[in-house]
Protein backbone atom coordinates (compact mmCIF):
# COMPACT_ATOMS: atom_id res chain seq x y z
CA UNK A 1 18.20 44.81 -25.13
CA UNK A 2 15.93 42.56 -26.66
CA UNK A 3 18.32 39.90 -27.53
CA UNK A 4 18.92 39.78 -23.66
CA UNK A 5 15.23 39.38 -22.95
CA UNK A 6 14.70 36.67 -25.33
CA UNK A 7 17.73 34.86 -24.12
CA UNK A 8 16.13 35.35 -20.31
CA UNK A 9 12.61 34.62 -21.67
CA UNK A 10 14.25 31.18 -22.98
CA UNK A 11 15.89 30.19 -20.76
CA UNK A 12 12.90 30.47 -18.03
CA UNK A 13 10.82 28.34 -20.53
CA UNK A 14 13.42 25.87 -20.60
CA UNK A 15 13.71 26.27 -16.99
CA UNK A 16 10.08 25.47 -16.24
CA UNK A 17 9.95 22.60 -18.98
CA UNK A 18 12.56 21.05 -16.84
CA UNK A 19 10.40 21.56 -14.21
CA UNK A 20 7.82 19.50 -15.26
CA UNK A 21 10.04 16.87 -16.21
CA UNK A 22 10.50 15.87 -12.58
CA UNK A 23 9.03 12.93 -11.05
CA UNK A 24 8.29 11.57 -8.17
CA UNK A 25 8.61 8.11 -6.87
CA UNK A 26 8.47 6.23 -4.12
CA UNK A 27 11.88 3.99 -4.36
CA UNK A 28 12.36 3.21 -0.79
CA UNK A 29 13.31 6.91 0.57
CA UNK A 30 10.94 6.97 3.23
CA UNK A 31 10.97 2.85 4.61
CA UNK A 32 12.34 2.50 7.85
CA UNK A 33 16.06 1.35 7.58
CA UNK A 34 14.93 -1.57 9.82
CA UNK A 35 12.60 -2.99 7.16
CA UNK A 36 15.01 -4.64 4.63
CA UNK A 37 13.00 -7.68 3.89
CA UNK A 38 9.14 -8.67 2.53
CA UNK A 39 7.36 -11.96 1.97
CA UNK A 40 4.63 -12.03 -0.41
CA UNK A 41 3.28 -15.49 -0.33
CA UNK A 42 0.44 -16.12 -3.12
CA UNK A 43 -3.09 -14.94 -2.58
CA UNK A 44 -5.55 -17.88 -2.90
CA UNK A 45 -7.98 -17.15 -5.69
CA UNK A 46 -11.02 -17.46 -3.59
CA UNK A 47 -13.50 -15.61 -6.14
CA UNK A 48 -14.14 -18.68 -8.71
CA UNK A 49 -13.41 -16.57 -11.75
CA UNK A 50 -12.29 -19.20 -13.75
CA UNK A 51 -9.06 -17.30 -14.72
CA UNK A 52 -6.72 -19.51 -13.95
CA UNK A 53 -3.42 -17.65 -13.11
CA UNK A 54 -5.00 -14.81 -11.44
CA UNK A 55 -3.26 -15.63 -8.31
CA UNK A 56 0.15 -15.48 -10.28
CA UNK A 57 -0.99 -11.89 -11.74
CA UNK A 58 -1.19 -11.01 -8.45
CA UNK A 59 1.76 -12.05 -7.14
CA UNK A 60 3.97 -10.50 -10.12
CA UNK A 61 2.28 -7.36 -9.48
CA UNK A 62 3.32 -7.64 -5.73
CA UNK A 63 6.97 -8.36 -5.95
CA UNK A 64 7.35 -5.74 -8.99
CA UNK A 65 5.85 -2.92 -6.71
CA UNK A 66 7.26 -3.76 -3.10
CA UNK A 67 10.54 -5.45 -4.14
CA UNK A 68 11.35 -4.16 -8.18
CA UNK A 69 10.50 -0.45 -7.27
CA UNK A 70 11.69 -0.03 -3.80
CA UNK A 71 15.20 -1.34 -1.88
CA UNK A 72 13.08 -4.20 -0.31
CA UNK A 73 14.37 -7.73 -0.92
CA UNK A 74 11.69 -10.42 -1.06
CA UNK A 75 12.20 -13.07 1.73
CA UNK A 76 11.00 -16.53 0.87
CA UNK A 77 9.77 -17.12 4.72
CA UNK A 78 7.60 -15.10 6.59
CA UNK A 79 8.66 -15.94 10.08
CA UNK A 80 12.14 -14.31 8.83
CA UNK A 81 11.19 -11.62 7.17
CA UNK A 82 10.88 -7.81 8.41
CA UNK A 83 7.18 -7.62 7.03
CA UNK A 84 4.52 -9.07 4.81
CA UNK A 85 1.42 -8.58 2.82
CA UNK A 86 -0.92 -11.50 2.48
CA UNK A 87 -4.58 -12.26 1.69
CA UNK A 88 -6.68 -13.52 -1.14
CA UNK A 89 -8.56 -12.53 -4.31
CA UNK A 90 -12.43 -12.18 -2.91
CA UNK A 91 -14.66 -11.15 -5.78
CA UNK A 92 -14.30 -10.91 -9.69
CA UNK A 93 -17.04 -9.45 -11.80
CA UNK A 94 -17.10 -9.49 -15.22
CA UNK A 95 -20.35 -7.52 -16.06
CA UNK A 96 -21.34 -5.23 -19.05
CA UNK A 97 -20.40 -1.76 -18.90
CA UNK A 98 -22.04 -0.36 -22.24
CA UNK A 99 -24.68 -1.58 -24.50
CA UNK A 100 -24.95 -0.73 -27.81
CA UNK A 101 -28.50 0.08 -29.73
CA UNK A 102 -28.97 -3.34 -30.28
CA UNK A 103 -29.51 -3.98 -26.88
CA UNK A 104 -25.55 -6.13 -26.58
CA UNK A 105 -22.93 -4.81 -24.63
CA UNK A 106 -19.87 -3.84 -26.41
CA UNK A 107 -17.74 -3.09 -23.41
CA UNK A 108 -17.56 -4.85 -20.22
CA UNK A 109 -15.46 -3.93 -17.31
CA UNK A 110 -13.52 -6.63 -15.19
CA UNK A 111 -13.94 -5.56 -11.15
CA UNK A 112 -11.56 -7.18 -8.93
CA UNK A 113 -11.53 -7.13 -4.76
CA UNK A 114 -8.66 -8.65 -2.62
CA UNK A 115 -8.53 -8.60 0.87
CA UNK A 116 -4.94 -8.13 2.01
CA UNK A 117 -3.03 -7.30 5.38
CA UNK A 118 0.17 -5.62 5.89
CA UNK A 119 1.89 -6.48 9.13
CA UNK A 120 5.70 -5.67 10.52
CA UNK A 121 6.91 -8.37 11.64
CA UNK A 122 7.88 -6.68 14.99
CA UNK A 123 4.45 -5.57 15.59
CA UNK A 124 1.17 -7.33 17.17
CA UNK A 125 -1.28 -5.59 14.63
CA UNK A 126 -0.94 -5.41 11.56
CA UNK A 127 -0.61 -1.60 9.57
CA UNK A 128 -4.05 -2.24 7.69
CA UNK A 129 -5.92 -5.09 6.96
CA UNK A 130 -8.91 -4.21 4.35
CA UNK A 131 -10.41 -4.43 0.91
CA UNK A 132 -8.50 -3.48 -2.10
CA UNK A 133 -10.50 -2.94 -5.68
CA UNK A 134 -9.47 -2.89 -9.36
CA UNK A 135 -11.90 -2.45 -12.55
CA UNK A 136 -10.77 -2.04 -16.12
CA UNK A 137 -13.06 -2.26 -18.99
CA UNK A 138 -12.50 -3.92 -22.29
CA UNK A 139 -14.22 -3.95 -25.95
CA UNK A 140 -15.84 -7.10 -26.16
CA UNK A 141 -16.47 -6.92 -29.94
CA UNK A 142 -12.58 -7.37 -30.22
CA UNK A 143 -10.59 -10.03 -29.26
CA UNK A 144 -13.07 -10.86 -26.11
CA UNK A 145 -10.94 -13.90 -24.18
CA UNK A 146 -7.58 -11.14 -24.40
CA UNK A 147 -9.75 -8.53 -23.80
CA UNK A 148 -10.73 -9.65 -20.37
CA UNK A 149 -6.83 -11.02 -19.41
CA UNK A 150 -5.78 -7.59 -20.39
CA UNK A 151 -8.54 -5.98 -17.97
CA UNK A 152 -7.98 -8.10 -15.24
CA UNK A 153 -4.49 -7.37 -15.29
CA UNK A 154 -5.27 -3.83 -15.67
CA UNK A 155 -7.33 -4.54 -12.34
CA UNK A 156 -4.86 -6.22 -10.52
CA UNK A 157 -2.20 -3.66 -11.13
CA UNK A 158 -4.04 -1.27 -9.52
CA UNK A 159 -4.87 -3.18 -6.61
CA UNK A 160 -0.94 -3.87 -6.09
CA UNK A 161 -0.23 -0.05 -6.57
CA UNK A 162 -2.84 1.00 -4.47
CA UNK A 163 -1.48 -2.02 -1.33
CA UNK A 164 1.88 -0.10 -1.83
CA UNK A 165 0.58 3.16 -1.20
CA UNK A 166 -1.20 2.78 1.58
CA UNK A 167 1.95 0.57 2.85
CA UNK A 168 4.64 3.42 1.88
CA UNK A 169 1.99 6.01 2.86
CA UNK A 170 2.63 5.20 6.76
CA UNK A 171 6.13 4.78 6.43
């Protein structure tokens, strides 16, 4: 009998690990089957941040979220394609986040805002059109110029996850 039980009690363990090893992901299940195409032209960098290739960041972030993760194909003309996303890079703050006793900050955090809209191409009004913000924080007694890249990217990916979201979110 309790060879029986242990074998139950293992395999619901192994059951409800296998469980949590689900994910979930949104890979283009729930787009309409009329949206096949997106064009996601570069966002000006409009906040004088003086990182060059923020606009570029950006843009990688874009295509790897809307096109790389879901069954979207990018469309190099917007007129053409089934919907877009387009805006520019507002605001970028690079400000310190905590100071140690001697009064200098020893991490700083990297705040990014981009305003974007997503439109159907189909449609008179666009799905949303608003504000989008990313912060990440990096050790400025370390590497500080790789530091900041790395935050700003950190910020940036966030931004493009959260424009997906909201995009998938009403689909």
């Amino acid at each position: 009998m309790t060879f029986s039980k242990s074998i139950i009690g293992v395999s619901i363990l192994f059951s409800l690990f296998l469980a949590g090893c689900i994910s979930y992901s949104f890979t283009g299940t729930s787009i309409p089957s009329d949206v096949r195409t997106i064009h996601i032209p570069f966002f000006p960098d409009q906040s004088q941040s003086g990182l060059g290739d923020l606009s570029d960041r950006l843009n990688r972030a874009l295509i790897n979220r809307f096109v790389n993760q879901s069954r979207l194909s990018l469309s190099s003309d917007q007129a053409s394609s089934d919907a877009y996303v387009e805006g520019a890079i507002q605001n970028y703050v690079n400000r310190p986040f905590s100071v140690r006793g001697d009064e200098q900050a020893n991490i700083n955090e990297v705040q990014i805002t981009v305003r974007a809209t997503f439109q159907y191409q189909k449609d008179d009004e666009p799905l949303w059109n608003k504000n989008f913000s990313g912060s990440a924080t990096y050790n400025t007694l370390e590497n500080p110029v790789d530091g900041e890249i790395e935050a700003a990217e950190a910020a940036l990916q966030q931004i493009a996850n959260n424009m997906f979201n909201d995009a998938v979110s009403n689909w």
